[in-house]
C-alpha atoms as a PDB file:
ATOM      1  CA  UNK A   1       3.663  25.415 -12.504  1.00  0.00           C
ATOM      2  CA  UNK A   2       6.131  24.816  -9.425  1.00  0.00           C
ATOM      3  CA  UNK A   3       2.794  23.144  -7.670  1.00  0.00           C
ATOM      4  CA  UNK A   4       2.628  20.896 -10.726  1.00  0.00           C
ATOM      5  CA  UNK A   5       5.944  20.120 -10.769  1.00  0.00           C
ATOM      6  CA  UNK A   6       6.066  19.191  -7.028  1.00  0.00           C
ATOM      7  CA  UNK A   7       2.620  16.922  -7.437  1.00  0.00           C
ATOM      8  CA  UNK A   8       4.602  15.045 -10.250  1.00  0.00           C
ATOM      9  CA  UNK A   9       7.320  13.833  -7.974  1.00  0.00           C
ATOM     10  CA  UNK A  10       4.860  13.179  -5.068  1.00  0.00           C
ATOM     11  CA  UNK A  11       2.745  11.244  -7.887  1.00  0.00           C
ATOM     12  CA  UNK A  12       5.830   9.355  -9.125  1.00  0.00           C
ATOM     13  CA  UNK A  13       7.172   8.421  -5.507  1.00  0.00           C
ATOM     14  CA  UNK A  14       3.412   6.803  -4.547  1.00  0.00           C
ATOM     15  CA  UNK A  15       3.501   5.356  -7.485  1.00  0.00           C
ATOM     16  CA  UNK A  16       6.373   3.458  -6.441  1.00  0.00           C
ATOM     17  CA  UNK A  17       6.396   2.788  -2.641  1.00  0.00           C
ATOM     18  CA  UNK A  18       2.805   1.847  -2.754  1.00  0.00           C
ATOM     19  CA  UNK A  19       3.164  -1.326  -3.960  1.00  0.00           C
ATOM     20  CA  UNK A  20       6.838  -2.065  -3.183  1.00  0.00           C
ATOM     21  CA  UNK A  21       7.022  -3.189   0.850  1.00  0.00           C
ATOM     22  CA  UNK A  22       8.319   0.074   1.922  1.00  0.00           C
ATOM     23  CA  UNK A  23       6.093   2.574   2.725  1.00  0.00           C
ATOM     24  CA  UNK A  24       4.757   5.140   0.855  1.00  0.00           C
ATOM     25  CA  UNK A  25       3.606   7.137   4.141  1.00  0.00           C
ATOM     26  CA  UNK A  26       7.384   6.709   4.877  1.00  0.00           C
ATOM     27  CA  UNK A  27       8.890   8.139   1.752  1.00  0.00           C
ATOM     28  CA  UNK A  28       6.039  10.426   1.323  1.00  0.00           C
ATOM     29  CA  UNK A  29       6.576  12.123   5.144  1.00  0.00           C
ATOM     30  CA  UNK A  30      10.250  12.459   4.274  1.00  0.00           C
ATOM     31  CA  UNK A  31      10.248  14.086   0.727  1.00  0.00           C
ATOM     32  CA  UNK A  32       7.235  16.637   2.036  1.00  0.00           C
ATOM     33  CA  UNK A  33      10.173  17.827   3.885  1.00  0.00           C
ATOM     34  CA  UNK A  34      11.774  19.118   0.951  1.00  0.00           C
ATOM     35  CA  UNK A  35       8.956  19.587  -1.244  1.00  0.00           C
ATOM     36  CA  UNK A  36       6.128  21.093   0.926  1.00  0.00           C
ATOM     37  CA  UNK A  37       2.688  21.776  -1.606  1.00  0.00           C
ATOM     38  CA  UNK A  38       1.872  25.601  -0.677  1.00  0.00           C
ATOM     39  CA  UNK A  39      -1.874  24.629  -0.075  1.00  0.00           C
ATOM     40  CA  UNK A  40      -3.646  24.197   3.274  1.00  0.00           C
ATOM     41  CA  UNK A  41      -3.098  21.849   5.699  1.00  0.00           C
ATOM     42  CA  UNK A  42      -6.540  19.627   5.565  1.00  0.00           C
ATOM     43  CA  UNK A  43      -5.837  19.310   1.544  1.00  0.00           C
ATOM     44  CA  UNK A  44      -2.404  18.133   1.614  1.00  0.00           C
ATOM     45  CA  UNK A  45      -3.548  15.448   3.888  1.00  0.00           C
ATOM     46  CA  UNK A  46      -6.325  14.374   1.850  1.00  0.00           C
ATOM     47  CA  UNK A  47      -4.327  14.690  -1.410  1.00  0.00           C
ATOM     48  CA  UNK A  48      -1.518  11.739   0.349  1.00  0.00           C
ATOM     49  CA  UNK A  49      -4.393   9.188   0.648  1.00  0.00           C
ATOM     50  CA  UNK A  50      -6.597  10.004  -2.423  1.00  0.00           C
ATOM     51  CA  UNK A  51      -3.317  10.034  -4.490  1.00  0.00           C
ATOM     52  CA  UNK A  52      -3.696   6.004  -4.224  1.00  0.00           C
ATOM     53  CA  UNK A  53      -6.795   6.129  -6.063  1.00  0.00           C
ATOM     54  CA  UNK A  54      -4.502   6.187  -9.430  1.00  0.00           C
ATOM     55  CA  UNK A  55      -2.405   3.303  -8.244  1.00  0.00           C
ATOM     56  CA  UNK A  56      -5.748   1.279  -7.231  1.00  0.00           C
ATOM     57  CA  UNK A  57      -6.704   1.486 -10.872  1.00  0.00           C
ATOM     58  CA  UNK A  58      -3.188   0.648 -12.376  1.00  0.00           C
ATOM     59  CA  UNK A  59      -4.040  -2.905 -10.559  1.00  0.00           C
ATOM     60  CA  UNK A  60      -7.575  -2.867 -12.203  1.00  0.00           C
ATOM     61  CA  UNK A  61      -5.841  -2.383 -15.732  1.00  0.00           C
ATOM     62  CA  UNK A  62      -3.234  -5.087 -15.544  1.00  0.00           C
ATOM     63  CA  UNK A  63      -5.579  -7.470 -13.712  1.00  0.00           C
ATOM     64  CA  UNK A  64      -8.614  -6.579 -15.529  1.00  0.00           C
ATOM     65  CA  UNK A  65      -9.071 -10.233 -17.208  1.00  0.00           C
ATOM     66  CA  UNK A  66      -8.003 -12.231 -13.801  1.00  0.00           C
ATOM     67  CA  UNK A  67     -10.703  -9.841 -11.679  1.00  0.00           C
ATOM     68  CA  UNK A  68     -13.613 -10.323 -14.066  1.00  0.00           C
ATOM     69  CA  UNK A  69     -15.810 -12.491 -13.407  1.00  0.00           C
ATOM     70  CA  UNK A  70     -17.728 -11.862 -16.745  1.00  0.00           C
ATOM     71  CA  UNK A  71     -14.974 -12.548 -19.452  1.00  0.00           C
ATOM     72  CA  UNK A  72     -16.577 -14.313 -22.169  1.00  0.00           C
ATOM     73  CA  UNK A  73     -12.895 -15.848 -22.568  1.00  0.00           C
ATOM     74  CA  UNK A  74     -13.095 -17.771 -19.388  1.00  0.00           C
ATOM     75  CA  UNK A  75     -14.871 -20.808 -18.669  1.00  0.00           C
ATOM     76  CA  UNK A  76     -17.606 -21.634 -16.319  1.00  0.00           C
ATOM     77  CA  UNK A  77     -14.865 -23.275 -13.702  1.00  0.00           C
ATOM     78  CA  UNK A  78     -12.684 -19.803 -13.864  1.00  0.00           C
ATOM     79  CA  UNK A  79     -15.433 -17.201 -13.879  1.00  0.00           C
ATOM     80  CA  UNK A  80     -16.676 -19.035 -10.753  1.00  0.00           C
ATOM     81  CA  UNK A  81     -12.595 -19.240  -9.067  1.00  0.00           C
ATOM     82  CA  UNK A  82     -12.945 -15.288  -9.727  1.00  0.00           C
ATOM     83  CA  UNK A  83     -16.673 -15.100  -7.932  1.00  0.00           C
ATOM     84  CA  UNK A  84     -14.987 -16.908  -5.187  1.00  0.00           C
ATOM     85  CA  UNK A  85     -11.341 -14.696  -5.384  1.00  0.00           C
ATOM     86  CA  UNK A  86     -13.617 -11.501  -4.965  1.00  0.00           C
ATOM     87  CA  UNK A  87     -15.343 -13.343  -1.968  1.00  0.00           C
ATOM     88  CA  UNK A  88     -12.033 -14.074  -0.291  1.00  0.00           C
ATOM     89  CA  UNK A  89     -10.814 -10.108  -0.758  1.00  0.00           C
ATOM     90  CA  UNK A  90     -14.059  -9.081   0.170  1.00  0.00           C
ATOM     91  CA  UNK A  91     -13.987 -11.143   3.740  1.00  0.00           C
ATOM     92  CA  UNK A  92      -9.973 -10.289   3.948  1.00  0.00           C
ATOM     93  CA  UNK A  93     -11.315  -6.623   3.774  1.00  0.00           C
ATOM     94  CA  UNK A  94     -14.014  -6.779   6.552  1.00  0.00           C
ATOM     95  CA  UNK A  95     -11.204  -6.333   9.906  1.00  0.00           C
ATOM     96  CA  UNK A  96     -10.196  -3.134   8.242  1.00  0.00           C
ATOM     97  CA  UNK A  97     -12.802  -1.259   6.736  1.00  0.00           C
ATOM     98  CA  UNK A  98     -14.276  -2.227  10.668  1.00  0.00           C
ATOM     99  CA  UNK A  99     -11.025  -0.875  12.564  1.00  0.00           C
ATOM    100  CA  UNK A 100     -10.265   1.659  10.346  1.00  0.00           C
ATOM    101  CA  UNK A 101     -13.449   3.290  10.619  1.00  0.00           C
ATOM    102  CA  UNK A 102     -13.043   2.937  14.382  1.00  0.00           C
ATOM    103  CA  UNK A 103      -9.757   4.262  14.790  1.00  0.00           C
ATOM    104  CA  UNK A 104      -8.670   6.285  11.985  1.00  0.00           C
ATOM    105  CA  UNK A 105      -9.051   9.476  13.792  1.00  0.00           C
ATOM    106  CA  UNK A 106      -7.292   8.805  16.606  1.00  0.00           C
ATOM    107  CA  UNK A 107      -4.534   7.123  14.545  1.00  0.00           C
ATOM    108  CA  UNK A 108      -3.921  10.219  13.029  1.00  0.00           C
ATOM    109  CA  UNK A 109      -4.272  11.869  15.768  1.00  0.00           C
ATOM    110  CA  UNK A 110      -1.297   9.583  17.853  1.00  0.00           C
ATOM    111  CA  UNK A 111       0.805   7.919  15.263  1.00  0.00           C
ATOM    112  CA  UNK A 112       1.236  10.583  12.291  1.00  0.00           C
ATOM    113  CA  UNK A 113       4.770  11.415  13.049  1.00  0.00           C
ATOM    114  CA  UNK A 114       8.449  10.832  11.892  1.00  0.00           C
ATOM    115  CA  UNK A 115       8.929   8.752  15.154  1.00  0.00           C
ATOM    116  CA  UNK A 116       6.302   6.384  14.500  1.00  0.00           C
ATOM    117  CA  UNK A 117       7.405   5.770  11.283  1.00  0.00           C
ATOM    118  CA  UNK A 118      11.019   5.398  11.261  1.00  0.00           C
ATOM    119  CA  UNK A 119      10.489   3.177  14.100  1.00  0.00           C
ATOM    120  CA  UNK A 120       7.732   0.658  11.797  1.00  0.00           C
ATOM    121  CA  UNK A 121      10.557   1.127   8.936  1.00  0.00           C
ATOM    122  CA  UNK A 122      12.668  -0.729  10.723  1.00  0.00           C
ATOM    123  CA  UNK A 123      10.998  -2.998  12.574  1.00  0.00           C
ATOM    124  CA  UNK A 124       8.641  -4.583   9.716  1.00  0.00           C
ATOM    125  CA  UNK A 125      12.538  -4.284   7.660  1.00  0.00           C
ATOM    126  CA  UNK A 126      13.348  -6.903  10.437  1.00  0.00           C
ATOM    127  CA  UNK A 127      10.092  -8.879  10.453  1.00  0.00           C
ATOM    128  CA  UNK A 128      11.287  -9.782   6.581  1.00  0.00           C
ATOM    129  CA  UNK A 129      14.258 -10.750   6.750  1.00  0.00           C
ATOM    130  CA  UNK A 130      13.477 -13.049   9.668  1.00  0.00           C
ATOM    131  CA  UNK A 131      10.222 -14.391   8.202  1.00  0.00           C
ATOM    132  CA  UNK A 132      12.094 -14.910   4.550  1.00  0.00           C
ATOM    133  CA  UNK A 133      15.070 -16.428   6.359  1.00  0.00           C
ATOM    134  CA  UNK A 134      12.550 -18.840   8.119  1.00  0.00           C
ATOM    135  CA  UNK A 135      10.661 -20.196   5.071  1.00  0.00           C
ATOM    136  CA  UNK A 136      14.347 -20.924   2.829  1.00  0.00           C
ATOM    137  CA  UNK A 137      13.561 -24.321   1.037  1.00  0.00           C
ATOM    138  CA  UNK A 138      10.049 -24.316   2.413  1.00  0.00           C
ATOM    139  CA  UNK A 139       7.193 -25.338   0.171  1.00  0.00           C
ATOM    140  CA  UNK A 140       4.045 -23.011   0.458  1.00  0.00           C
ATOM    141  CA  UNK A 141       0.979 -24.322   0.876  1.00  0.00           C
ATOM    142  CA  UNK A 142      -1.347 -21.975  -1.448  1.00  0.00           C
ATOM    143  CA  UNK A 143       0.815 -21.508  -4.913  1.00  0.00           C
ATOM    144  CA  UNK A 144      -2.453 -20.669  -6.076  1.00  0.00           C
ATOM    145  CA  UNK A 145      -5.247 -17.644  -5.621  1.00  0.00           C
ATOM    146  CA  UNK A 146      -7.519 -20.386  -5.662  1.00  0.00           C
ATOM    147  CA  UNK A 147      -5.521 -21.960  -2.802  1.00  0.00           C
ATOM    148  CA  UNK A 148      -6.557 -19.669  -0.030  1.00  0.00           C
ATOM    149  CA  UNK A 149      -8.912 -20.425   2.464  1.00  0.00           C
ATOM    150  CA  UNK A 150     -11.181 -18.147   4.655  1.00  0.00           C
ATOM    151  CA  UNK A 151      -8.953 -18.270   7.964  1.00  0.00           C
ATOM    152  CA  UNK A 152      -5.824 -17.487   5.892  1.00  0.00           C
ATOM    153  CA  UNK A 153      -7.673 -14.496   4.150  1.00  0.00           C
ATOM    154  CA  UNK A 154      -9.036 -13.126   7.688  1.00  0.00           C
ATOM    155  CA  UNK A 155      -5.104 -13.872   8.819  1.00  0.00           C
ATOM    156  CA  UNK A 156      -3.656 -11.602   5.954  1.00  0.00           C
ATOM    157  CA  UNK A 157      -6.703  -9.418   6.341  1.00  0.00           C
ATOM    158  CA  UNK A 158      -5.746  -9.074  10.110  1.00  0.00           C
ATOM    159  CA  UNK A 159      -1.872  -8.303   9.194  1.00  0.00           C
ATOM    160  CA  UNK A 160      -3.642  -5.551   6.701  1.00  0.00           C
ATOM    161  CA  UNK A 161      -5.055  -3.583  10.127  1.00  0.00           C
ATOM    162  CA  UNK A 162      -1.364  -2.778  10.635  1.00  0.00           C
ATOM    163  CA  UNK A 163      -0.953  -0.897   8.658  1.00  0.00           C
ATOM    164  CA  UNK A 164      -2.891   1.731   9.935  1.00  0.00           C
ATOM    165  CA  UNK A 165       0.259   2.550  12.311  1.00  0.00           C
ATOM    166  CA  UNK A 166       2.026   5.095   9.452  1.00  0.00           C
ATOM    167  CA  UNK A 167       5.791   3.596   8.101  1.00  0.00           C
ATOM    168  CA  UNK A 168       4.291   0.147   8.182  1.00  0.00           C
ATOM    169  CA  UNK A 169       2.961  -0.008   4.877  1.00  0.00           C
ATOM    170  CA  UNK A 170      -0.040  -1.628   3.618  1.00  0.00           C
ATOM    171  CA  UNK A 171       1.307  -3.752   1.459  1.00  0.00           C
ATOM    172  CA  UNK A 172       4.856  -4.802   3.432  1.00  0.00           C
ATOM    173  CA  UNK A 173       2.006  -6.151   6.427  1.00  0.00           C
ATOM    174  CA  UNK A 174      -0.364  -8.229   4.326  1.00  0.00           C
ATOM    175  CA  UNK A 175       1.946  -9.396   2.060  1.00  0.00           C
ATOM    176  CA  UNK A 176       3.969 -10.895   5.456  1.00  0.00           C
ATOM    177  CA  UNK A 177       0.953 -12.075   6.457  1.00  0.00           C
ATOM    178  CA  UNK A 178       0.618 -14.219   3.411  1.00  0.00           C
ATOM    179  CA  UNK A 179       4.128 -15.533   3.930  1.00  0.00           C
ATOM    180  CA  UNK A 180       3.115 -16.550   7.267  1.00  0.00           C
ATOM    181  CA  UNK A 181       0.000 -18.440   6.742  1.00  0.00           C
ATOM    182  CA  UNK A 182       1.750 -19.987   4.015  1.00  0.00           C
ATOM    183  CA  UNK A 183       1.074 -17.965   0.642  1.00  0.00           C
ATOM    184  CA  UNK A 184       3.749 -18.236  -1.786  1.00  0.00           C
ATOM    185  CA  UNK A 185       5.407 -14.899  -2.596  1.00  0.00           C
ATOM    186  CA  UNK A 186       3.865 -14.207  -5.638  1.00  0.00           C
ATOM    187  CA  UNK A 187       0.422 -14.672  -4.099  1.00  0.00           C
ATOM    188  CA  UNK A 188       0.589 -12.802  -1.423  1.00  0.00           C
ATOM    189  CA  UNK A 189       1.805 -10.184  -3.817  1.00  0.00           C
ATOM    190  CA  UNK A 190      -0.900 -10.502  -6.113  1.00  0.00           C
ATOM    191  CA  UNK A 191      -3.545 -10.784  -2.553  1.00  0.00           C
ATOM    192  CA  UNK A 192      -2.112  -8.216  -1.597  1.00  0.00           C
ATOM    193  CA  UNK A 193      -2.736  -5.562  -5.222  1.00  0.00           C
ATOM    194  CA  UNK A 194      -6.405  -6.606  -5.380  1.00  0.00           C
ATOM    195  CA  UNK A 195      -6.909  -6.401  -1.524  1.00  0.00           C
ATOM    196  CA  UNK A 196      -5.964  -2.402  -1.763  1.00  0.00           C
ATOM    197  CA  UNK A 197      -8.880  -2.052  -4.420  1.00  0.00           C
ATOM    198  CA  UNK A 198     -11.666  -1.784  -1.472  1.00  0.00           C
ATOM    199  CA  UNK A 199      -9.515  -0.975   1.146  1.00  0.00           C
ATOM    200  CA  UNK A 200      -7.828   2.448  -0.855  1.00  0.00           C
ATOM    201  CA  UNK A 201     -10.965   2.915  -2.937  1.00  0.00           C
ATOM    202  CA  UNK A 202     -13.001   3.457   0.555  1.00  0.00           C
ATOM    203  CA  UNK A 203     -10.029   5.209   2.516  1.00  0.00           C
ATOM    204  CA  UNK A 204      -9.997   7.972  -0.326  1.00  0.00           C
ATOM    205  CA  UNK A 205     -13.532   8.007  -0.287  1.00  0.00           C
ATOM    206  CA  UNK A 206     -13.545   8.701   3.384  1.00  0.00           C
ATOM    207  CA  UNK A 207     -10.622  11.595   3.360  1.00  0.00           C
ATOM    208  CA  UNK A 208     -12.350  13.215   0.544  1.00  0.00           C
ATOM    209  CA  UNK A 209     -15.827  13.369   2.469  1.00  0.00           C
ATOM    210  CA  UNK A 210     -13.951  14.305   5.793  1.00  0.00           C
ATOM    211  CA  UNK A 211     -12.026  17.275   3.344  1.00  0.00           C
ATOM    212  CA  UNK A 212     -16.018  18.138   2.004  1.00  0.00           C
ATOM    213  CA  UNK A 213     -15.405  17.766  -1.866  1.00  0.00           C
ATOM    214  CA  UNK A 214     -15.011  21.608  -1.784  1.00  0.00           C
ATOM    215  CA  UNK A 215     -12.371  21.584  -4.150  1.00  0.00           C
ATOM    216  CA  UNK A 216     -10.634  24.971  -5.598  1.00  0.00           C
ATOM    217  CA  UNK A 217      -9.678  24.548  -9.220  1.00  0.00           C
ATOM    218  CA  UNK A 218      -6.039  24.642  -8.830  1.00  0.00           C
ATOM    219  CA  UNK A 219      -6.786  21.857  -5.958  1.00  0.00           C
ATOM    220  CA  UNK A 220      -8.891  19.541  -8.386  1.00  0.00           C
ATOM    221  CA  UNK A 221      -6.628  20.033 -10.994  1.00  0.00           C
ATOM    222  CA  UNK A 222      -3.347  18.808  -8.640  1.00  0.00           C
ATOM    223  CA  UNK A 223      -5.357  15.906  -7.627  1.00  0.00           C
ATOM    224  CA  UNK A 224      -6.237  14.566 -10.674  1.00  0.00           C
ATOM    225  CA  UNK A 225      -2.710  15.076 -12.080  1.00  0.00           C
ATOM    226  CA  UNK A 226      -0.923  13.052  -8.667  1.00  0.00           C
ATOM    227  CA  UNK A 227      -3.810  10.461  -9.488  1.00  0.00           C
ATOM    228  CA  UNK A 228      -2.911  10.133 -13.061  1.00  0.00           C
ATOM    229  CA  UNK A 229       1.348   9.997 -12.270  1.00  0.00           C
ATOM    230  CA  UNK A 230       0.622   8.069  -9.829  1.00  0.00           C
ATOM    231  CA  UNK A 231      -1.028   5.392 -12.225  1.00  0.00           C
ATOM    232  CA  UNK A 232       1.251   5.444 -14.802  1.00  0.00           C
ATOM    233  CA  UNK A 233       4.265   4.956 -12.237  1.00  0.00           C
ATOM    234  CA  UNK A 234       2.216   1.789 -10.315  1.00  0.00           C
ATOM    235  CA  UNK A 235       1.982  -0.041 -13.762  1.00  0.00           C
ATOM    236  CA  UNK A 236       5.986  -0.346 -13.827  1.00  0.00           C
ATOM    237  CA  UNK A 237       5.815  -0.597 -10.129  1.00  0.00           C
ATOM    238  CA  UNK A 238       3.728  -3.783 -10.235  1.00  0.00           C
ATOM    239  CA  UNK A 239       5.327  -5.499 -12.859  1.00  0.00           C
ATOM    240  CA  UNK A 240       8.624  -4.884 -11.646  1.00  0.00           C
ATOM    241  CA  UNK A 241       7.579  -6.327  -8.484  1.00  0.00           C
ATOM    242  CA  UNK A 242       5.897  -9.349  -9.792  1.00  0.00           C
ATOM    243  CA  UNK A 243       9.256  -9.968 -12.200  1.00  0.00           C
ATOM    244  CA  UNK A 244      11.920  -9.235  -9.320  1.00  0.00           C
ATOM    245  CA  UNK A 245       9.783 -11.817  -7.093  1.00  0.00           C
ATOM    246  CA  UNK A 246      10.292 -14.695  -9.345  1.00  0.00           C
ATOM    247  CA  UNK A 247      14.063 -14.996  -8.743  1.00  0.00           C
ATOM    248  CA  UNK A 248      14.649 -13.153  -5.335  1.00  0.00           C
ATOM    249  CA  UNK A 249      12.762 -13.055  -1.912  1.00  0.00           C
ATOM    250  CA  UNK A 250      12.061  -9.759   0.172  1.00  0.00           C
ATOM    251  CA  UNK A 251      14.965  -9.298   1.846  1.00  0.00           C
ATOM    252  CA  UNK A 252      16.544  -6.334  -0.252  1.00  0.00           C
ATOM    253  CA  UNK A 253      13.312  -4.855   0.773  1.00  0.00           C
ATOM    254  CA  UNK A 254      13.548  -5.572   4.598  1.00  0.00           C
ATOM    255  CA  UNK A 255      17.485  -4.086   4.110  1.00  0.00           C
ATOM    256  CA  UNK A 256      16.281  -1.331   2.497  1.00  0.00           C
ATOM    257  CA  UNK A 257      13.077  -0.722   5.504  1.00  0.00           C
ATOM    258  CA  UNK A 258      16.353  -0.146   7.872  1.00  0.00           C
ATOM    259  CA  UNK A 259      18.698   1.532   6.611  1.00  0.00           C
ATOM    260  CA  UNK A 260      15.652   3.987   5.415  1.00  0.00           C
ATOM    261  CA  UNK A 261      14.317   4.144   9.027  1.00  0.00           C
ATOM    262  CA  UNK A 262      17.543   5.191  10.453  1.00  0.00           C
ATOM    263  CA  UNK A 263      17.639   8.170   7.642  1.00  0.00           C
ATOM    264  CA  UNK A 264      14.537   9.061   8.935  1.00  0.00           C
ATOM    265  CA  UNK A 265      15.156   9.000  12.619  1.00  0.00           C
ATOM    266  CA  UNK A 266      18.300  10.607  12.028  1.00  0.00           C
ATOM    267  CA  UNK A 267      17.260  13.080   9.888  1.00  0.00           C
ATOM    268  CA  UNK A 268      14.240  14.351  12.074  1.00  0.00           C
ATOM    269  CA  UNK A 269      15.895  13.873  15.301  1.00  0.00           C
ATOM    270  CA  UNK A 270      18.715  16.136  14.171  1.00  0.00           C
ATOM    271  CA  UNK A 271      16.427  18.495  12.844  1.00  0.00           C
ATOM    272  CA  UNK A 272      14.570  18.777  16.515  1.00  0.00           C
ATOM    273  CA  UNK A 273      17.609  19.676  18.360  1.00  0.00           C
ATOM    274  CA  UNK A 274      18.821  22.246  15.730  1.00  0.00           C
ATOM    275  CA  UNK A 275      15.689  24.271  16.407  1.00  0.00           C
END
């Protein structure tokens, strides 16, 4: 039951730093540290990444109509725009499913520590607030999904290798590298949601093949119920997100990145010289 009750809060804070700029790997790294899962090592990892598989399908849900490209309710014109949308996240994808499969080892390896990501907190917190500040009364160029060209894809799938370094956050990096090609907010938000579908579907795939699918009951049980919080927290996540973005830009978020980063520094830094 305590094991429940700790997947529950892990499920509910995923749910909401995944698709908020902020870092889930950050706020996930920090809480473990007062709610450790009494399981082994290798699972624990695993359960942090395939945790997102919930949240990927909390985008399917709300997006289901806008992502299929078989709706009887659209026309020829839109089921085609979706065709091509898929194409786009499917090229945006490409740098990295290729890096990632390169390097996730040894990114785990280097890079999974407090360090690391207090220090990405705070400097991708900067990179929005400068990057917001620099586009104030600037007109985007793509309002639209169906604005986006191939080399501004590739640029925000680029940004989305970044976020391999842990604290940066998946969706903080390609959703400033829509702002910087010249995405509007809301669609580099929305890029952003159905660009995690292949990249977190494939990234859980991987950590549950590197684990060996030789799950315990009490393991597959856990999993299932951080997958399922997790979804039902992403739904109010997302629209939250895509309301708040109407009226405000992403600074709060960069504010937040900071002063969170300094917590964390502070926190683990401390911690290291009281041993």
């Amino acid at each position: 039951m305590l094991e429940a009750l700790k997947v529950i809060i892990l499920g509910i804070v995923e749910g909401i730093t995944e698709w908020l700029p902020i870092s889930s790997t950050g706020h996930l790294i920090l809480v473990e540290e007062f709610i450790q899962l009494d399981l082994s090592h290798d699972f624990v990892e695993m359960f942090n990444v395939v945790i997102q598989f919930g949240a990927i399908l909390a985008v399917i849900m709300l997006y289901f109509h806008k992502l299929n490209p078989f709706s009887p309710k659209k026309t020829e014109k839109q089921k085609m725009l979706t065709i091509q949308l898929w194409v786009k996240v499917v090229i945006a994808t490409i740098p990295a499913m290729v890096i990632g499969l390169l390097f996730d080892d040894y990114v785990d390896e280097h890079f999974m520590n407090a360090y690391v990501v207090a220090a990405m907190l705070i400097l991708y917190g900067i990179f929005f607030i400068i990057i917001e500040k620099r586009h104030e009364g600037v007109t985007p160029k793509a309002s639209k999904l169906s604005q986006l060209s191939i080399p501004m894809v590739l640029a925000i799938g680029g940004f989305q290798v970044l976020a391999m370094i842990p604290g940066t956050s998946r969706s903080g990096a390609t959703i400033l590298g829509g702002l910087l090609v010249g995405a509007s907010r809301s669609v580099a938000a929305e890029f952003t949601f159905f660009l995690a579908i292949p990249v977190m579907f494939g990234w859980s795939l991987l950590k549950m093949i590197k684990f060996g699918l030789a799950f315990t009951g009490q393991e597959l049980f856990l999993l299932l119920l951080g997958c399922v919080v997790s979804f039902g927290v992403s739904v109010f996540a997302i629209k939250f997100l895509m309301q708040y973005i109407k009226n405000h830009d992403f600074k709060v978020f960069g504010y937040y990145r900071i002063v969170l980063g300094i917590i964390v520094f502070l926190y683990f830094a401390v911690s290291a010289l009281l041993v």
